[in-house]
Protein backbone atom coordinates (compact mmCIF):
# COMPACT_ATOMS: atom_id res chain seq x y z
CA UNK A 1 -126.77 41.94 137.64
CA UNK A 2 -127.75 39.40 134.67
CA UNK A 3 -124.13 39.48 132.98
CA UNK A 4 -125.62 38.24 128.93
CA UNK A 5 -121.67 39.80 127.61
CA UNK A 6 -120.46 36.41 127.37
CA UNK A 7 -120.38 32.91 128.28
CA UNK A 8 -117.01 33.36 129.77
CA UNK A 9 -118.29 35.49 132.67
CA UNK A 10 -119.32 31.99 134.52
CA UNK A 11 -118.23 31.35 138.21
CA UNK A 12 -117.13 27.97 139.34
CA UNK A 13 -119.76 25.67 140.38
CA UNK A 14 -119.61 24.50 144.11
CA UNK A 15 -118.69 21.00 142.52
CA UNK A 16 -116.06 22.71 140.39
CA UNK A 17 -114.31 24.20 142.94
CA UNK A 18 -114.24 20.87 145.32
CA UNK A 19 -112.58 19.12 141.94
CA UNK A 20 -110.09 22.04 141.81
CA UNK A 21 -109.10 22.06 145.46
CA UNK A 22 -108.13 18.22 145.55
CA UNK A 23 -106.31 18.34 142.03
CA UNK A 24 -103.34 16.04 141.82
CA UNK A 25 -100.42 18.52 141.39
CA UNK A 26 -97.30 18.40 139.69
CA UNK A 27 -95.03 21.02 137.56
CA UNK A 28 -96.53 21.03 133.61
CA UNK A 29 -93.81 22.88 132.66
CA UNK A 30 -91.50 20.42 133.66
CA UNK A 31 -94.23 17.66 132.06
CA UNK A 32 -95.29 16.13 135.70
CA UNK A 33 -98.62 17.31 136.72
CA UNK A 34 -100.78 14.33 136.45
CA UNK A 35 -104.16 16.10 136.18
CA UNK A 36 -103.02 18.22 133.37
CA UNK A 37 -102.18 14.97 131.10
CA UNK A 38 -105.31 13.15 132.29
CA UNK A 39 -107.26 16.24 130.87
CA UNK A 40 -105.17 16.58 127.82
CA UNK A 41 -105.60 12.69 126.85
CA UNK A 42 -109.31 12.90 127.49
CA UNK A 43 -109.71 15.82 125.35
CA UNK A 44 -107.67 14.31 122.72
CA UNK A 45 -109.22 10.77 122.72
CA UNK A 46 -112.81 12.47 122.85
CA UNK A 47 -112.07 13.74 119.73
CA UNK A 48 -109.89 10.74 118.25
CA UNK A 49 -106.64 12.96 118.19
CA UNK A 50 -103.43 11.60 119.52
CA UNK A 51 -102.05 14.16 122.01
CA UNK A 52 -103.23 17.60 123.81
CA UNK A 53 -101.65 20.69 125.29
CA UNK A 54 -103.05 23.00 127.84
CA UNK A 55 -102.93 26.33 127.54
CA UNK A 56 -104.46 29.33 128.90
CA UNK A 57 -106.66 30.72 125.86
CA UNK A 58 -108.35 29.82 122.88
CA UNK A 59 -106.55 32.24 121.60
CA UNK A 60 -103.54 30.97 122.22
CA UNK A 61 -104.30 28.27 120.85
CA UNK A 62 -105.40 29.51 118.12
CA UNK A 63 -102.17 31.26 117.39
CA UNK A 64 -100.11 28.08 118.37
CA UNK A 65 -101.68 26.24 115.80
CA UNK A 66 -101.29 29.06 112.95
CA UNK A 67 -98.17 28.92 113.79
CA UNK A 68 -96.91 25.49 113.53
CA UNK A 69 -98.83 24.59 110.50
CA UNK A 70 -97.72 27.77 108.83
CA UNK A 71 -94.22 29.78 107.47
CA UNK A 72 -93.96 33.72 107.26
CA UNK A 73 -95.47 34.61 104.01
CA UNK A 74 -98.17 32.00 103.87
CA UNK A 75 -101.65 33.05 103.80
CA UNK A 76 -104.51 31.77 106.09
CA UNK A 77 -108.10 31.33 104.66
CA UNK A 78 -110.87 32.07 107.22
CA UNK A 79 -114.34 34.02 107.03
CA UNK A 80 -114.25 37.86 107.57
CA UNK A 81 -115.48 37.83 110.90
CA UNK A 82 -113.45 34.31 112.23
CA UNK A 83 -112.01 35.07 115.84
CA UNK A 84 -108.79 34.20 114.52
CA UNK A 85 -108.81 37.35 112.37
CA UNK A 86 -111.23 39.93 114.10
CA UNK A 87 -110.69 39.31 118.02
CA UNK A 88 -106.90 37.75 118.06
CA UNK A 89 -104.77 40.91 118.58
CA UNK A 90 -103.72 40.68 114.69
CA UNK A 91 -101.99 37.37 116.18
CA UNK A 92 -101.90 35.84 112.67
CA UNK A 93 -99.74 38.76 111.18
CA UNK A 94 -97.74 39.39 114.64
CA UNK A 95 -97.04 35.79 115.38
CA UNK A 96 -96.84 34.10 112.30
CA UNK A 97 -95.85 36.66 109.77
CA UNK A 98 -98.52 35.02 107.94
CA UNK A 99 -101.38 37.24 105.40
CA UNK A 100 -105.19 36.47 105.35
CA UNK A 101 -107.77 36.19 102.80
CA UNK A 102 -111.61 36.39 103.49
CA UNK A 103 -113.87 33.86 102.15
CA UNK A 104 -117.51 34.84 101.10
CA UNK A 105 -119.90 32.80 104.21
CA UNK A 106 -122.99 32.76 105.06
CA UNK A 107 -123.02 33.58 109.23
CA UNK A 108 -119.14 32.55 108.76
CA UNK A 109 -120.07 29.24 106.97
CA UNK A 110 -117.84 29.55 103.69
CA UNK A 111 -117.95 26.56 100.90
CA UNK A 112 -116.09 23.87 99.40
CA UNK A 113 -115.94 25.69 96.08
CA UNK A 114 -115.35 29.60 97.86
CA UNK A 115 -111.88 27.58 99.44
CA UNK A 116 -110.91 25.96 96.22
CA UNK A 117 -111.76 29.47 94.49
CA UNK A 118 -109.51 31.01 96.93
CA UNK A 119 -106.03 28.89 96.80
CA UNK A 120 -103.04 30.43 95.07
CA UNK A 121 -101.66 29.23 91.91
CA UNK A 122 -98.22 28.04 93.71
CA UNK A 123 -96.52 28.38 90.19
CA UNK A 124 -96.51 31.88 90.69
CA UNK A 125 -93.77 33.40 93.15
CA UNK A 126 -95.90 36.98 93.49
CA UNK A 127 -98.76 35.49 95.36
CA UNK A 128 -98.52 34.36 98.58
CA UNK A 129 -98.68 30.38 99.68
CA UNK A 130 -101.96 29.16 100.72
CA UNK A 131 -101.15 26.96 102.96
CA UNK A 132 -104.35 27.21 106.44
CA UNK A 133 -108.19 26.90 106.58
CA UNK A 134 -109.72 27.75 109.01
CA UNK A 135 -113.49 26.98 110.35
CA UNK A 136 -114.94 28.45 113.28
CA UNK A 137 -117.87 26.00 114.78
CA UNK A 138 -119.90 27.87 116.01
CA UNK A 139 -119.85 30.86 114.66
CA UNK A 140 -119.91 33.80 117.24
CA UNK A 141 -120.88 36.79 114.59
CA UNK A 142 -122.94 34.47 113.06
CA UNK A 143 -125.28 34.44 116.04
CA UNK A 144 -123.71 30.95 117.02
CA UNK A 145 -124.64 29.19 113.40
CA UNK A 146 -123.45 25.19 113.64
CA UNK A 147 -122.04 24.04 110.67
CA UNK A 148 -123.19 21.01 108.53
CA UNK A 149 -120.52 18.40 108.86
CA UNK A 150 -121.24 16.84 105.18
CA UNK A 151 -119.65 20.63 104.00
CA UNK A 152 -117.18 20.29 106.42
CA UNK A 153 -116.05 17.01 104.62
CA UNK A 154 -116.07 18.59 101.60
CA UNK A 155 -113.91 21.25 102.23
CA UNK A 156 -111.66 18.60 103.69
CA UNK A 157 -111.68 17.09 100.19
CA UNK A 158 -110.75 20.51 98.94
CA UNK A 159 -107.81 20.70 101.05
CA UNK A 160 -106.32 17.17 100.36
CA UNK A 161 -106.93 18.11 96.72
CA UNK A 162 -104.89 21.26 97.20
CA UNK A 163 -102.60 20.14 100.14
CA UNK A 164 -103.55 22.45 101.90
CA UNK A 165 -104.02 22.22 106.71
CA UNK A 166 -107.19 22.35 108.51
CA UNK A 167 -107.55 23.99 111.53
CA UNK A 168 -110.86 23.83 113.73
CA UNK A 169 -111.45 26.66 116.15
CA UNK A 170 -114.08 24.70 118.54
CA UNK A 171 -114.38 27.49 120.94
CA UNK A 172 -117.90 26.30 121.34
CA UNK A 173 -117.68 22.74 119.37
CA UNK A 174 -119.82 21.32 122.08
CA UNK A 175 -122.70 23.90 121.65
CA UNK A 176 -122.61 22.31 117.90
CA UNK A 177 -122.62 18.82 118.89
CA UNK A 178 -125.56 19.08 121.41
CA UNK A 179 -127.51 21.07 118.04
CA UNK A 180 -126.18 18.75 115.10
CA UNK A 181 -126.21 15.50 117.15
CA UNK A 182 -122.94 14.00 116.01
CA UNK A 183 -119.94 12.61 117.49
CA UNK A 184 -116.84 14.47 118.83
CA UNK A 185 -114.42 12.28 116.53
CA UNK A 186 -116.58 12.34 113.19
CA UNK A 187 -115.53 16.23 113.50
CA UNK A 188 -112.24 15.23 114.83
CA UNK A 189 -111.38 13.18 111.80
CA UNK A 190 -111.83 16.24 109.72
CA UNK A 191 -108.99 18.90 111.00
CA UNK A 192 -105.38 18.70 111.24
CA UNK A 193 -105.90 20.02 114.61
CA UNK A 194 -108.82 21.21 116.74
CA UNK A 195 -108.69 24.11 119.74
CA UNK A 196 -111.31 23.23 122.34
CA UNK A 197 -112.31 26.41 124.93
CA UNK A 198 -112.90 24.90 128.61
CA UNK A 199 -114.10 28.55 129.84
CA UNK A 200 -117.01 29.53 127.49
CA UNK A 201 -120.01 27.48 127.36
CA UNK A 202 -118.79 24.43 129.83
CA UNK A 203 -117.76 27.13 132.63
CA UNK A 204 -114.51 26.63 133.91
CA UNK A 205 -112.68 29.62 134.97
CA UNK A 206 -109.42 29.26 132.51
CA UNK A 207 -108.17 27.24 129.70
CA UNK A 208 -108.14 25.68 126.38
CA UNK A 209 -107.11 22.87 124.70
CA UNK A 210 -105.03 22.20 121.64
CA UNK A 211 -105.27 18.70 120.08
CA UNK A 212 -103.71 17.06 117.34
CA UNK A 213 -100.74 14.63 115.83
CA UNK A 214 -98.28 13.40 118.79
CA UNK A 215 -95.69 15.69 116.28
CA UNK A 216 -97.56 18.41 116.39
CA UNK A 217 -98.43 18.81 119.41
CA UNK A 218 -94.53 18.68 120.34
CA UNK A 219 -93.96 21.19 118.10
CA UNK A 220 -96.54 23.00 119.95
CA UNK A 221 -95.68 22.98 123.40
CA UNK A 222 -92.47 24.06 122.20
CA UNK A 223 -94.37 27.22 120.32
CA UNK A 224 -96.37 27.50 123.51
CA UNK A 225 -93.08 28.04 126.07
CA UNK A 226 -92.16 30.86 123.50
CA UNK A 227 -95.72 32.41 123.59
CA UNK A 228 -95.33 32.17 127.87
CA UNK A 229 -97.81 30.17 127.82
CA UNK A 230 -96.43 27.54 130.24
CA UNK A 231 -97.94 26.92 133.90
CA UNK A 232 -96.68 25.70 137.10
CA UNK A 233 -99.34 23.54 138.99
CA UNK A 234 -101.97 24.34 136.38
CA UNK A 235 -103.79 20.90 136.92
CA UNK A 236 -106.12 23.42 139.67
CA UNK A 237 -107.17 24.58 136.17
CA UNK A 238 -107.17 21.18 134.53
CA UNK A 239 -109.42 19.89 137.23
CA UNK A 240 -112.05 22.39 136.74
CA UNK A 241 -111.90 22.07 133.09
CA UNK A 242 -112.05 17.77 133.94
CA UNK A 243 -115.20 18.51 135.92
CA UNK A 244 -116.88 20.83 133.24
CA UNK A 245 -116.38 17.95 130.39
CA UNK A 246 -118.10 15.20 132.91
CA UNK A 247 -120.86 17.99 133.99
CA UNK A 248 -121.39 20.20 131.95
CA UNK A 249 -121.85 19.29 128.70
CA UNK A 250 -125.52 17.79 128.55
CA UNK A 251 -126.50 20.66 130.28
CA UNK A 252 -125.74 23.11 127.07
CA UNK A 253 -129.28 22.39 125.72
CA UNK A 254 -130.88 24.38 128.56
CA UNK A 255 -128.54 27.30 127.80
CA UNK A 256 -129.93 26.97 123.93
CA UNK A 257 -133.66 26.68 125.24
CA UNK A 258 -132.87 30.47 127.07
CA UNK A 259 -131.32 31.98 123.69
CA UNK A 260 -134.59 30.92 122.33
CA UNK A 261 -136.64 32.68 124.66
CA UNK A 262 -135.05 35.74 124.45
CA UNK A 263 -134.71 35.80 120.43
CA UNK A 264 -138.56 34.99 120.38
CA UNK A 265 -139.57 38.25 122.41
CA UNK A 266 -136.99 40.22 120.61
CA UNK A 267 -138.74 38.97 117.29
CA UNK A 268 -141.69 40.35 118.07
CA UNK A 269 -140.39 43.87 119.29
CA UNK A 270 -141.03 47.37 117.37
CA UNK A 271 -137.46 48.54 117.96
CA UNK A 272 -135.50 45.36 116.75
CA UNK A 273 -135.57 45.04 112.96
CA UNK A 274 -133.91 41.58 112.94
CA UNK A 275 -132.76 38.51 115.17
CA UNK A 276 -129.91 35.87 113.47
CA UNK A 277 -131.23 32.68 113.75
CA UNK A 278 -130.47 31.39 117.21
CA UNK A 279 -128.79 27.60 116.68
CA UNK A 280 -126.88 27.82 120.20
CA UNK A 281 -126.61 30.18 122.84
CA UNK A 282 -125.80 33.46 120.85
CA UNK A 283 -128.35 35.88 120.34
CA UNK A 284 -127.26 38.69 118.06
CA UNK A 285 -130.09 41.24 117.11
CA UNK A 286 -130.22 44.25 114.72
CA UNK A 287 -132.21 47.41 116.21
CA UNK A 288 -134.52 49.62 114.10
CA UNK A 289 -133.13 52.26 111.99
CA UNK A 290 -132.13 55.27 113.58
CA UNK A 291 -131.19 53.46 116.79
CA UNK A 292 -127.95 53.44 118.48
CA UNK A 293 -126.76 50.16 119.92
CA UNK A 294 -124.65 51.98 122.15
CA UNK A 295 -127.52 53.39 124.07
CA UNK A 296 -129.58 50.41 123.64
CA UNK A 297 -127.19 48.67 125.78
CA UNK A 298 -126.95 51.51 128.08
CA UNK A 299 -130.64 51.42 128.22
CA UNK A 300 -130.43 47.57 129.22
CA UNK A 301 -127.96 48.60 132.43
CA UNK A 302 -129.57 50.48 133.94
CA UNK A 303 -132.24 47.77 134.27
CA UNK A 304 -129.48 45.54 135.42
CA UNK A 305 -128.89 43.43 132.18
CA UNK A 306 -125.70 43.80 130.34
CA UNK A 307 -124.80 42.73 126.66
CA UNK A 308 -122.30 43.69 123.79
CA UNK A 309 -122.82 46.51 121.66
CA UNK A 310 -121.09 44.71 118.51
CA UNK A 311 -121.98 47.03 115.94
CA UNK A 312 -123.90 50.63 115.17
CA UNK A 313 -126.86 49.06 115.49
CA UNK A 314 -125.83 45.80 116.50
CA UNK A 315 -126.51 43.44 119.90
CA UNK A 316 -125.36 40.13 121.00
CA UNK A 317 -126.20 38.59 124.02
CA UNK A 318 -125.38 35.00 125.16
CA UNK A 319 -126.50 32.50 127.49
CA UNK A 320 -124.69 30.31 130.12
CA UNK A 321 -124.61 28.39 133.13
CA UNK A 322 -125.26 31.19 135.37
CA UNK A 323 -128.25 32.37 133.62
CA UNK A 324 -131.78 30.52 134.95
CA UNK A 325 -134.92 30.72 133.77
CA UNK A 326 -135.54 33.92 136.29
CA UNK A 327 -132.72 35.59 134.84
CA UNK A 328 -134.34 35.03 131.09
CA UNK A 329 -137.60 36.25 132.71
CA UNK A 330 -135.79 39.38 134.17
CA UNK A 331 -134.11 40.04 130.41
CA UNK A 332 -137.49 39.73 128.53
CA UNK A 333 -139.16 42.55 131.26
CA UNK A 334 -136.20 44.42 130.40
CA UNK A 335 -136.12 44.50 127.26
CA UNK A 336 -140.05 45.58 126.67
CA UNK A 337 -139.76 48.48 129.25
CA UNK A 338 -136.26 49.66 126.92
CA UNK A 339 -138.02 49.08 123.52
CA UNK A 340 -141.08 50.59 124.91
CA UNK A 341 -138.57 53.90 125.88
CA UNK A 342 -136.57 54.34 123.15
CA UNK A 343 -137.17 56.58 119.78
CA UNK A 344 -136.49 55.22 116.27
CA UNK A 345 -136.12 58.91 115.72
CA UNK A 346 -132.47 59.66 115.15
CA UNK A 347 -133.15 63.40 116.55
CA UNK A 348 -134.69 61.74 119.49
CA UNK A 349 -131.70 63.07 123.14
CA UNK A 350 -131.15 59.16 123.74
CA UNK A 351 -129.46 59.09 120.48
């Protein structure tokens, strides 16, 4: 099986799980497990931030930070397809109470001028505060697009101007910084607070990071023991997650070199009509008209690769540490003997 669903399908490394099994232990709950706070401070000073909180999903997160820099009734700004609004469980609504509005993007990278475009005249008690942006980096329905810092900086202008919070979800912020070439802390600088994801590209098994103000993040563990989002002797996880930042990071570029494989052959295939620009290591594709991307993937099973059908005629696939160069090899053979089998026609059974 060549598992291309996701980047969070990795196994622990051999390594990973030696780091895990000697973990220093304590209670985090309780605020005494030593190899949780050594990976909490490292993830905060990589990225020039006071203080970090464990916790077991980006999602969470996510929805920690919503919540603590927003009140019920305030609105969140984000892109139309931004995890925090398509993949979150309606989190932002449930959690915070809190509306959203959509900013125009290009593969999820909005402007300076769509954010100050989109703030509410606070004068006026029938709209809703504006009060939350939020940038995704990368972008995972954007095919993994990085974002250009310099617009980043701008739309941290923006929300000075308009007083508004800055929230960075850096599910895969390391993807971008291996593309973009700059420094964790030049993006740290720019956010209010930043969610880092241990278990997509760098492979550990659970866990993400929040990071931000030493006040914050207090009010954010406290958010997080009301979410149930507190662990025992979670510094097994915080080991892994230890070992993937020291590992696994300079490694990312080969994961980027496979997407690019893959998107190259696809490029060149009758049945896709279109491949995203691959930055990172998310390949998203559109098939030929008339084709169902249902039965595309289908088609890909039973030759032992699996992928995401994220649309009608829609395909993402992404690359990881468990994927080698055989693997990529195995994909591309795939992939010819499927477009070489299926119809454009929609009449055609397969539809």
């Amino acid at each position: 099986m060549i598992d291309l669903r996701s980047d969070t399908v990795t196994r622990p490394t051999p390594g990973m799980l030696d780091a895990m099994m000697h973990a220093r232990l304590g209670d985090d709950v309780l605020g005494d497990d030593p190899t949780v706070q050594a990976l909490e401070s490292h993830v905060a000073d990589l990225f020039g931030h006071e203080a970090g909180v464990l916790c077991p999903s980006g999602t969470m997160t996510n929805q920690i930070a919503i919540h603590v820099h927003t009140r019920p009734g305030d609105e969140v700004l984000c892109e139309e397809g931004a995890h925090v609004y398509r993949y979150e469980g309606g989190g932002m609504m449930a959690n915070s109470g809190c509306s959203v509005k959509h900013l125009p993007a290009d593969r999820g990278r909005f402007t300076a001028e769509a954010v100050a475009w989109a703030v509410n005249d606070r004068t006026q008690d029938y709209l809703a505060n504006t009060s939350l942006v939020v940038v995704e980096n990368t972008v995972n329905r954007g095919g993994g697009a990085v974002w250009d810092i310099a617009e980043a900086r701008r739309i941290r202008n923006t929300c000075d101007a308009q007083g508004l919070k800055m929230h960075l979800d850096g599910a895969r912020i390391f993807n971008a910084l291996e593309v973009e070439g700059t420094d964790a802390r030049q993006w740290g600088a720019l956010f209010d607070s930043v969610s880092i994801c241990l278990s997509k590209g760098l492979g550990a098994p659970v866990g993400s990071v929040l990071i931000g103000p030493a006040p914050f993040i207090a009010q954010a563990r406290r958010v997080r023991k009301r979410f149930g989002g507190g662990m025992r002797q979670a510094g097994l996880l915080a080991a892994a997650g230890l070992y993937a930042l020291e590992h696994h990071i300079a490694r990312l570029v080969e994961d980027h070199d496979r997407a690019r494989r893959i998107a190259e052959v696809l490029s060149v295939s009758n049945g896709c009509a279109r491949v995203l620009p691959v930055h990172t290591n998310i390949i998203i594709y559109d098939l030929a008209a008339g084709s169902d991307a249902k039965a595309h993937v289908a088609a890909l099973a039973a030759h032992g690769v699996h992928c995401f059908a994220i649309g009608p005629d829609q395909v993402r696939m992404i690359t990881h540490l468990d994927i080698d160069d055989a693997a990529v090899d195995a994909t591309i053979t795939a992939l010819r003997s499927v477009f070489d089998g299926i119809s454009t026609d929609p009449n055609s059974p397969i539809h």
